[in-house]
Protein backbone atom coordinates (compact mmCIF):
# COMPACT_ATOMS: atom_id res chain seq x y z
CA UNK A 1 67.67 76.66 99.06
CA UNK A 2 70.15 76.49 96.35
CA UNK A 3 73.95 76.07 96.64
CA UNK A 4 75.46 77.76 93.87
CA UNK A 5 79.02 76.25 92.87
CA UNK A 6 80.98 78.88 90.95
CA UNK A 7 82.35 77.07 88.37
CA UNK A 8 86.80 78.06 87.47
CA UNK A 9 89.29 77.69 85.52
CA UNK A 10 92.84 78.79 83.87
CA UNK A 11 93.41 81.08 81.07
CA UNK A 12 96.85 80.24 79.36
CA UNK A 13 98.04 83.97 78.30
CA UNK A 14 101.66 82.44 77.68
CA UNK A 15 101.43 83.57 73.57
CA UNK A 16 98.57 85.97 73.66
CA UNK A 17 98.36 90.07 73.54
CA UNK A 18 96.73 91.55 76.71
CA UNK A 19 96.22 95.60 75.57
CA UNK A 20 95.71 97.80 78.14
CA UNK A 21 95.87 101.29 78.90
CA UNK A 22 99.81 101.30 80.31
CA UNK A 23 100.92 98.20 78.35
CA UNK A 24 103.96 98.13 76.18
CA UNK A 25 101.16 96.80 73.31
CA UNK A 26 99.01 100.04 73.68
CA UNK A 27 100.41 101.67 70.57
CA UNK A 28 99.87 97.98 68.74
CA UNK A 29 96.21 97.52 69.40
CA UNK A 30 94.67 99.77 67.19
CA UNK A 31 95.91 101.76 64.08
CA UNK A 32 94.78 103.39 61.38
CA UNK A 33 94.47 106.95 59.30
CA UNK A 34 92.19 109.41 60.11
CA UNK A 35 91.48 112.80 58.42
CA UNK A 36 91.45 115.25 60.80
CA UNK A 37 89.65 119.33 60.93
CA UNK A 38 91.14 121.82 62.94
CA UNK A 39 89.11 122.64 65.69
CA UNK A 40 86.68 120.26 65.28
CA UNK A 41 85.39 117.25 67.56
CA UNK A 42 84.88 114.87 64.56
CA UNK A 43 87.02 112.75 62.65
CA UNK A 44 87.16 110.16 59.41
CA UNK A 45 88.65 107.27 59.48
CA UNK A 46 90.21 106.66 55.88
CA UNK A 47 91.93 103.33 56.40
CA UNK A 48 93.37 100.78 58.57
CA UNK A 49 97.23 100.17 58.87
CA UNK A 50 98.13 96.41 58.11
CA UNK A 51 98.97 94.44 60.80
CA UNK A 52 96.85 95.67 63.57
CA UNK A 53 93.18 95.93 64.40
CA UNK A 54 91.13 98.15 62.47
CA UNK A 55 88.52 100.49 62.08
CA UNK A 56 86.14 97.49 63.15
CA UNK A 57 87.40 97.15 66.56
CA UNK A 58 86.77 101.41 67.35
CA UNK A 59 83.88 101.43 69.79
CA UNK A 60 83.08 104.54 72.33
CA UNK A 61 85.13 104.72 75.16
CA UNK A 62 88.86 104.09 73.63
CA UNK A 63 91.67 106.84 73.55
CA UNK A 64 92.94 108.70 70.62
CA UNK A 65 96.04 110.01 70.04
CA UNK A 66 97.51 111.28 66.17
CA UNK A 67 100.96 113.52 66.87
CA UNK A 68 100.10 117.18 65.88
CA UNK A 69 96.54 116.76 65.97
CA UNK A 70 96.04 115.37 69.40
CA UNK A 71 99.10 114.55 71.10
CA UNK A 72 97.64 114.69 74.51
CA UNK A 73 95.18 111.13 74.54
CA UNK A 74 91.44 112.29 74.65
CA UNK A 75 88.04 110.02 74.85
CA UNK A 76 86.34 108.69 71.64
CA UNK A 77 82.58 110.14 72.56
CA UNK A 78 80.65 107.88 69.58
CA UNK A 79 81.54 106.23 66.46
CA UNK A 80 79.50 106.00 63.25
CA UNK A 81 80.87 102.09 61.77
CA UNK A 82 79.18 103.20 58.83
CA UNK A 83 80.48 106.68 57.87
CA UNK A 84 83.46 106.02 60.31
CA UNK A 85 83.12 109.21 61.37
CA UNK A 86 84.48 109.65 64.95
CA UNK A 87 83.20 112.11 67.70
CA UNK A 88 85.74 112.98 70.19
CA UNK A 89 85.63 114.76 73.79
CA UNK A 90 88.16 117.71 72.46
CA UNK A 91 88.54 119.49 69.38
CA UNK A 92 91.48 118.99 66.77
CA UNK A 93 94.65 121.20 67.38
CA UNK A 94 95.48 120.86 63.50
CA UNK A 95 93.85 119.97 60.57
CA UNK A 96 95.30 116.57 58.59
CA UNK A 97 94.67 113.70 56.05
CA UNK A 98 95.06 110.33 56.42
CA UNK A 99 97.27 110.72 59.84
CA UNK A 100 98.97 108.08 61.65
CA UNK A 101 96.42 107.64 64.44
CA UNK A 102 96.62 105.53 67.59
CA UNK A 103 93.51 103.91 69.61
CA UNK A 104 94.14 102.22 72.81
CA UNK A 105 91.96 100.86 75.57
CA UNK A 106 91.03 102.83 78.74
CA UNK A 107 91.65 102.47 82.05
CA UNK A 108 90.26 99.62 83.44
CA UNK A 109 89.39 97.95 79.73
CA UNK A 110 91.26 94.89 78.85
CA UNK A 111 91.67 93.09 75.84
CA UNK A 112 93.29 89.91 75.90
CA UNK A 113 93.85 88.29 72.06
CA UNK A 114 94.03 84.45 71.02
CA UNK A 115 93.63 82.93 74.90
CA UNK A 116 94.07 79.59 75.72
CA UNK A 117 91.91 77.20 77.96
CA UNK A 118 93.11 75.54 80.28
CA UNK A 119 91.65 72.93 83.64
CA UNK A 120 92.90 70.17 84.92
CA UNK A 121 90.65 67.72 85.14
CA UNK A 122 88.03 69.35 82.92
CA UNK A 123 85.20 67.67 81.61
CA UNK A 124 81.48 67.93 81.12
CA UNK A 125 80.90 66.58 84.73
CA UNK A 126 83.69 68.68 85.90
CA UNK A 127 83.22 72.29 83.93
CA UNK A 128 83.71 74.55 82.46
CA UNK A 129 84.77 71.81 80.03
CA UNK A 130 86.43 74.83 77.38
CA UNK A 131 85.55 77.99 76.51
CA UNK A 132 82.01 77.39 74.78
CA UNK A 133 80.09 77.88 78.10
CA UNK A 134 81.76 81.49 78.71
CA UNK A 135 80.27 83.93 77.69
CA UNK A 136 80.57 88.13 77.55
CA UNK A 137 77.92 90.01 79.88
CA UNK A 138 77.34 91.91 76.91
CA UNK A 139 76.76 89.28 74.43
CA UNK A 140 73.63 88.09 72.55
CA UNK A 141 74.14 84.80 74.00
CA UNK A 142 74.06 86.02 77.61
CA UNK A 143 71.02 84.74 79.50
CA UNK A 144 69.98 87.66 82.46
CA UNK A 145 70.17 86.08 85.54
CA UNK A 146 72.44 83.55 84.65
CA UNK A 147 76.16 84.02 86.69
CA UNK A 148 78.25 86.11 84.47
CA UNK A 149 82.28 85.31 84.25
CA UNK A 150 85.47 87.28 84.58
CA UNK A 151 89.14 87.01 85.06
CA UNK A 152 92.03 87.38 88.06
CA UNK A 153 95.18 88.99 86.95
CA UNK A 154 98.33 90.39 88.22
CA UNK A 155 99.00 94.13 88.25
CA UNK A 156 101.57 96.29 87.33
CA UNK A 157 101.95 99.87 87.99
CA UNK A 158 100.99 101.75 85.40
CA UNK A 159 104.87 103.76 85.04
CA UNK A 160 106.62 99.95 85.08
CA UNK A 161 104.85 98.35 82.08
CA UNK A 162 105.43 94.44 81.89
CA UNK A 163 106.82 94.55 85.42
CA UNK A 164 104.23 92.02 87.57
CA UNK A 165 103.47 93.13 91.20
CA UNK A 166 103.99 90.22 93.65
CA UNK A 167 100.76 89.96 95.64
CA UNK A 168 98.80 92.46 93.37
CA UNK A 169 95.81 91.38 91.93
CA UNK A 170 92.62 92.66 90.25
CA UNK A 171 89.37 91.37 89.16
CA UNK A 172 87.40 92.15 86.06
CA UNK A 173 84.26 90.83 84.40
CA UNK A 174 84.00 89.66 80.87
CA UNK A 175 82.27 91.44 78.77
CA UNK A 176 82.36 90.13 75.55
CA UNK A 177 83.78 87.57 73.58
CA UNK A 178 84.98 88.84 70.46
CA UNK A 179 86.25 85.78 68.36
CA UNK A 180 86.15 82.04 69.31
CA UNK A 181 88.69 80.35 66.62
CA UNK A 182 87.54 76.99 68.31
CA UNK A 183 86.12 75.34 71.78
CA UNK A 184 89.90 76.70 73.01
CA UNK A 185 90.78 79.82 72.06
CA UNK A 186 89.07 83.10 72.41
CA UNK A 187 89.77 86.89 72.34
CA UNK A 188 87.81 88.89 74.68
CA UNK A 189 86.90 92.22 76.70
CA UNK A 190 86.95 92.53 80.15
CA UNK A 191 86.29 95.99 82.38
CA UNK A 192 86.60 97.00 85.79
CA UNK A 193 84.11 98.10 87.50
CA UNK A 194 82.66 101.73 88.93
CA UNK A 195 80.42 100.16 91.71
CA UNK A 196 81.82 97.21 93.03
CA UNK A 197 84.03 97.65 95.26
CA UNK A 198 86.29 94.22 94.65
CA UNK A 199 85.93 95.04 90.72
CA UNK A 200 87.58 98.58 90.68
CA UNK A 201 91.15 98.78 88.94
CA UNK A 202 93.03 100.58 91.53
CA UNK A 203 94.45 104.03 90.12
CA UNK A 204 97.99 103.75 89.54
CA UNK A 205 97.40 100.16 88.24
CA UNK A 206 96.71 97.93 85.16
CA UNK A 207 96.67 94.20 84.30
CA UNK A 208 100.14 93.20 83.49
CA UNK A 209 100.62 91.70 79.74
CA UNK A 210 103.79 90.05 81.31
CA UNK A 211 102.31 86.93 82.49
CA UNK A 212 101.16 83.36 81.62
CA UNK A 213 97.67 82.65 83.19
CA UNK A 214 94.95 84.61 84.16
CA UNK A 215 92.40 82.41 86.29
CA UNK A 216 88.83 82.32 84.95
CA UNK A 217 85.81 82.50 87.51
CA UNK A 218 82.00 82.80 87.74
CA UNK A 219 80.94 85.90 89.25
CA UNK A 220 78.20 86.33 92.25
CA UNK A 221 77.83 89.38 92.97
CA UNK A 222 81.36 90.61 93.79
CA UNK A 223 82.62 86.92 94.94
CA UNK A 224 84.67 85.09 92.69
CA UNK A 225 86.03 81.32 93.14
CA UNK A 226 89.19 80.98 95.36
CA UNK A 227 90.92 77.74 94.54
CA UNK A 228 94.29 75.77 95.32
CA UNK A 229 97.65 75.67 93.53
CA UNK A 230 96.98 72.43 92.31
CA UNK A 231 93.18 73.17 90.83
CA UNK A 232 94.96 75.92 88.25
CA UNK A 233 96.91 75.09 85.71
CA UNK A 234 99.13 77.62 86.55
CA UNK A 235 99.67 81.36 88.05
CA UNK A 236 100.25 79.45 91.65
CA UNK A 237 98.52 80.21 95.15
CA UNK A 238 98.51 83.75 95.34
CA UNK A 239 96.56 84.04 91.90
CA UNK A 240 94.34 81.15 93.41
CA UNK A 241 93.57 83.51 96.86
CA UNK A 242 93.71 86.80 95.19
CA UNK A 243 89.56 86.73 95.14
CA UNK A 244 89.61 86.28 98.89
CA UNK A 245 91.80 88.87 99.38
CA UNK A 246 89.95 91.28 97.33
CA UNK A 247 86.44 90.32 98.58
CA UNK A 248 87.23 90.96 101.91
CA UNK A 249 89.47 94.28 102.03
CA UNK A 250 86.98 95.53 99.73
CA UNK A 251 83.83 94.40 102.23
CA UNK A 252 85.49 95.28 105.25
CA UNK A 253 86.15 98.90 104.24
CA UNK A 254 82.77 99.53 103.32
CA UNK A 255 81.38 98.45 106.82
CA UNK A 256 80.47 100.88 109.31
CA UNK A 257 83.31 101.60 112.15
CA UNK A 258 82.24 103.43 115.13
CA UNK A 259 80.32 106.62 114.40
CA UNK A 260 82.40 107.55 111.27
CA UNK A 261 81.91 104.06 109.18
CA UNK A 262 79.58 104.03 105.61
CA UNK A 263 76.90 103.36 107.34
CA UNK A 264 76.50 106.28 110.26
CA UNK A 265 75.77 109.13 110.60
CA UNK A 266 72.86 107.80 109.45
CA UNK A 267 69.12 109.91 108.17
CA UNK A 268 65.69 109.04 106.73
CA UNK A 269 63.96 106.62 107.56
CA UNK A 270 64.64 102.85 109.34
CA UNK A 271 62.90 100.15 110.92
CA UNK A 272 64.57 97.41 112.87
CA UNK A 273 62.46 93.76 114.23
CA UNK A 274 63.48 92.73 117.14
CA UNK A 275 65.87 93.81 120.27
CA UNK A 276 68.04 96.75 119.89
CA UNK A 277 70.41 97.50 122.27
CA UNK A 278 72.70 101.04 122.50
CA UNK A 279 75.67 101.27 124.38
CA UNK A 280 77.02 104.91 125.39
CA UNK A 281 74.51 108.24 125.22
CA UNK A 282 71.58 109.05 122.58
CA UNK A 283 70.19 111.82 121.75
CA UNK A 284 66.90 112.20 120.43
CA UNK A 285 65.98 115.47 118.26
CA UNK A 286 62.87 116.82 117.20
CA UNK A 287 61.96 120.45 116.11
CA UNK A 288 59.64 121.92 118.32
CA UNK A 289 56.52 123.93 116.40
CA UNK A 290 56.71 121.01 113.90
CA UNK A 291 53.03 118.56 114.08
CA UNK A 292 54.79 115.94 112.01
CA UNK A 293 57.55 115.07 113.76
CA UNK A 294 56.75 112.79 116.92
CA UNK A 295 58.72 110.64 119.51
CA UNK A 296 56.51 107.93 120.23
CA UNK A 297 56.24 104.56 121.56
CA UNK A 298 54.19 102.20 120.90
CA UNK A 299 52.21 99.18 122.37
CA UNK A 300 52.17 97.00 119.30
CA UNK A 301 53.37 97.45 115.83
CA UNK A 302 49.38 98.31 114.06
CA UNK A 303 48.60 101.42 113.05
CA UNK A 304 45.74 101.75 115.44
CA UNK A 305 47.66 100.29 118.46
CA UNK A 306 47.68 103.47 121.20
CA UNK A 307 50.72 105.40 121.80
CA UNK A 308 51.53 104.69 125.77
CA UNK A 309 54.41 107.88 125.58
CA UNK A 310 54.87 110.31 123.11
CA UNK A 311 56.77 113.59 122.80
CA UNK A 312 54.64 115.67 119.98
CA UNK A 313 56.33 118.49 118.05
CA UNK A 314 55.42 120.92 120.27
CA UNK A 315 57.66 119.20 123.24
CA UNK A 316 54.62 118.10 125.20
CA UNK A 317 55.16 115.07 126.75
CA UNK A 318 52.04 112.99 126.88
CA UNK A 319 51.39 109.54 128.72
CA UNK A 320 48.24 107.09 127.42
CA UNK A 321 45.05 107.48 129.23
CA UNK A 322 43.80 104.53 130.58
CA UNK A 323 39.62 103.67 131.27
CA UNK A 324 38.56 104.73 134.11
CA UNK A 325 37.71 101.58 135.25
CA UNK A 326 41.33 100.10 135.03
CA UNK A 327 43.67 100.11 138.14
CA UNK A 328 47.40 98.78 137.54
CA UNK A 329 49.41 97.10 139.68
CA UNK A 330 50.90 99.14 141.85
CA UNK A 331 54.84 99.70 141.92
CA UNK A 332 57.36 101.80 143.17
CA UNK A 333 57.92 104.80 140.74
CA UNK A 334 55.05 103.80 138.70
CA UNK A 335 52.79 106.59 136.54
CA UNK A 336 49.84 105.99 134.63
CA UNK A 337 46.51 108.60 133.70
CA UNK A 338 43.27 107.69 133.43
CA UNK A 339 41.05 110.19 131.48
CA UNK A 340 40.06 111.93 135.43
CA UNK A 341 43.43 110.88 137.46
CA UNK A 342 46.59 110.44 137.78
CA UNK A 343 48.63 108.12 139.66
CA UNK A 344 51.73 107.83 141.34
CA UNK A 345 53.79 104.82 142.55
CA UNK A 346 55.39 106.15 146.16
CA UNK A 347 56.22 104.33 148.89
């Protein structure tokens, strides 16, 4: 059997941009003009405004907000790169050209711009070396079935931008790597998740851009590396044990607790090998008048092993009819049928 290692590291975030939905940067990620119709759920995009990302960087998903014409944020539905025409989730409340428009990341998308590696003791025998083995689940150059990567960060509450939460963390994967200026700096996506439990941004909450390192882990499944102080390069223990702590409060609130856990009240179908054992009463149901529904049990698990009790749909209780020929043991209590008698254990 294999013994998967996930492989970790340290992000240096110290002079890079992490955009999210509540950080002070939100209004900096994204800006250009867009020509606006009123009442309409499409939009042109007529130019970029120096200094910040561009047109090139609008993908489906992001937030859109131009004063006058949407002032209340509302969800980019599909963009057209090539006629940069933009289809949005709400219609225009005023018509416009070339208006000062704003395009931030949703909750639970990060960007994080011009990164930094960083491992002590990193090498090819001890990776991930630098950044070229990380890679996006999204990219080209993502093998499926090979472990995918993501990040631990602190959190902030989403009315405190840039003020860290001691003992908060979050998980996210990567999703794609957007530049790689060399082996040691790259700009990237990463996104919470809807289905994992250990993955979801809590509501209320958002990576902080106030901090230095982020740590960098392989993902299996929702289980992320936990790691000493003194294996990061920095962020300190808590960052290092955040993956524990999410793993499990996430795990343990998904197990079944008495009758009222995830798990129970439980229908359809189920089939359990080996002993079960219930403590406390059971109750068995089945609709009388109804052929297909049986309470049976079974000498062996074939489908042509005989039924030695079984309750049929119309509540008759029926015992398995020996051979004729075939005289039990004989105990106290004891009731078995052969296909001309019945007998009964008595003392």
């Amino acid at each position: 059997m294999a013994k998967p290692t996930l492989e970790f590291a340290s992000i240096n975030v110290s002079s890079a941009k992490i955009y999210t939905t509540s950080s002070n940067l939100k209004n900096s990620f994204i800006r250009v003009g867009v020509t606006y119709t009123a009442g309409s759920d499409q939009a042109t995009v007529v130019g970029d405004k120096v200094g910040f990302l561009g047109s090139g960087s609008i993908e489906p998903g992001m937030m859109l907000r131009s004063s006058g014409e949407y002032t209340d944020p509302t969800r980019i539905t599909s963009y057209n790169p090539g006629t940069k025409v933009i289809t949005l989730e709400s219609t225009s409340e005023a018509s416009g050209v070339d208006q000062f428009t704003f395009i931030t990341p949703p909750a639970g998308w990060i960007y994080v711009a011009t990164s930094s590696f960083s491992k002590p003791g990193g090498s090819n025998i001890n990776p991930p070396q630098d950044f070229r083995s990380i890679t996006g689940s999204e990219d080209a150059e993502y093998v499926a079935g090979d472990l995918k990567w993501g990040i631990i960060g602190q959190l902030e509450a989403t009315s405190s931008a840039g003020t860290g939460l001691t003992g908060r963390y979050a998980q996210y994967e990567i999703t794609r790597v957007l530049t790689r200026d060399n082996a040691n700096t790259i700009s990237f996506y990463a996104s919470a998740s809807a289905t994992i439990p250990a993955f979801e941004e809590p509501t209320g909450y958002s990576l902080t851009y106030n901090q230095s390192f982020l740590m960098l882990s392989q993902l299996s499944g929702s289980f992320m590396s936990i790691a000493g102080a003194n294996d990061l390069a920095g962020g300190g223990q808590g960052l290092g044990l955040a993956a524990y702590n999410n793993v499990v409060g996430s795990t343990i609130a998904v197990l079944s607790s008495g009758s009222s856990g995830a798990g129970f009240p439980f229908s359809g179908s189920a089939e359990i090998t080996g002993s079960l054992a219930v403590t406390g009463s059971s109750e068995f149901t089945i609709p009388v008048g109804n052929e297909a529904n049986n309470f049976f049990i079974k000498s062996g698990s074939a489908a042509n092993d005989p039924r030695v009790f079984n309750v049929n749909g119309e509540g008759t209780i029926q015992f398995f009819a020996q051979d004729n020929a075939y005289t039990p043991t004989a105990i106290l209590g004891g009731l078995y049928f052969t296909s001309a008698s019945a007998y009964i254990g008595i003392e």
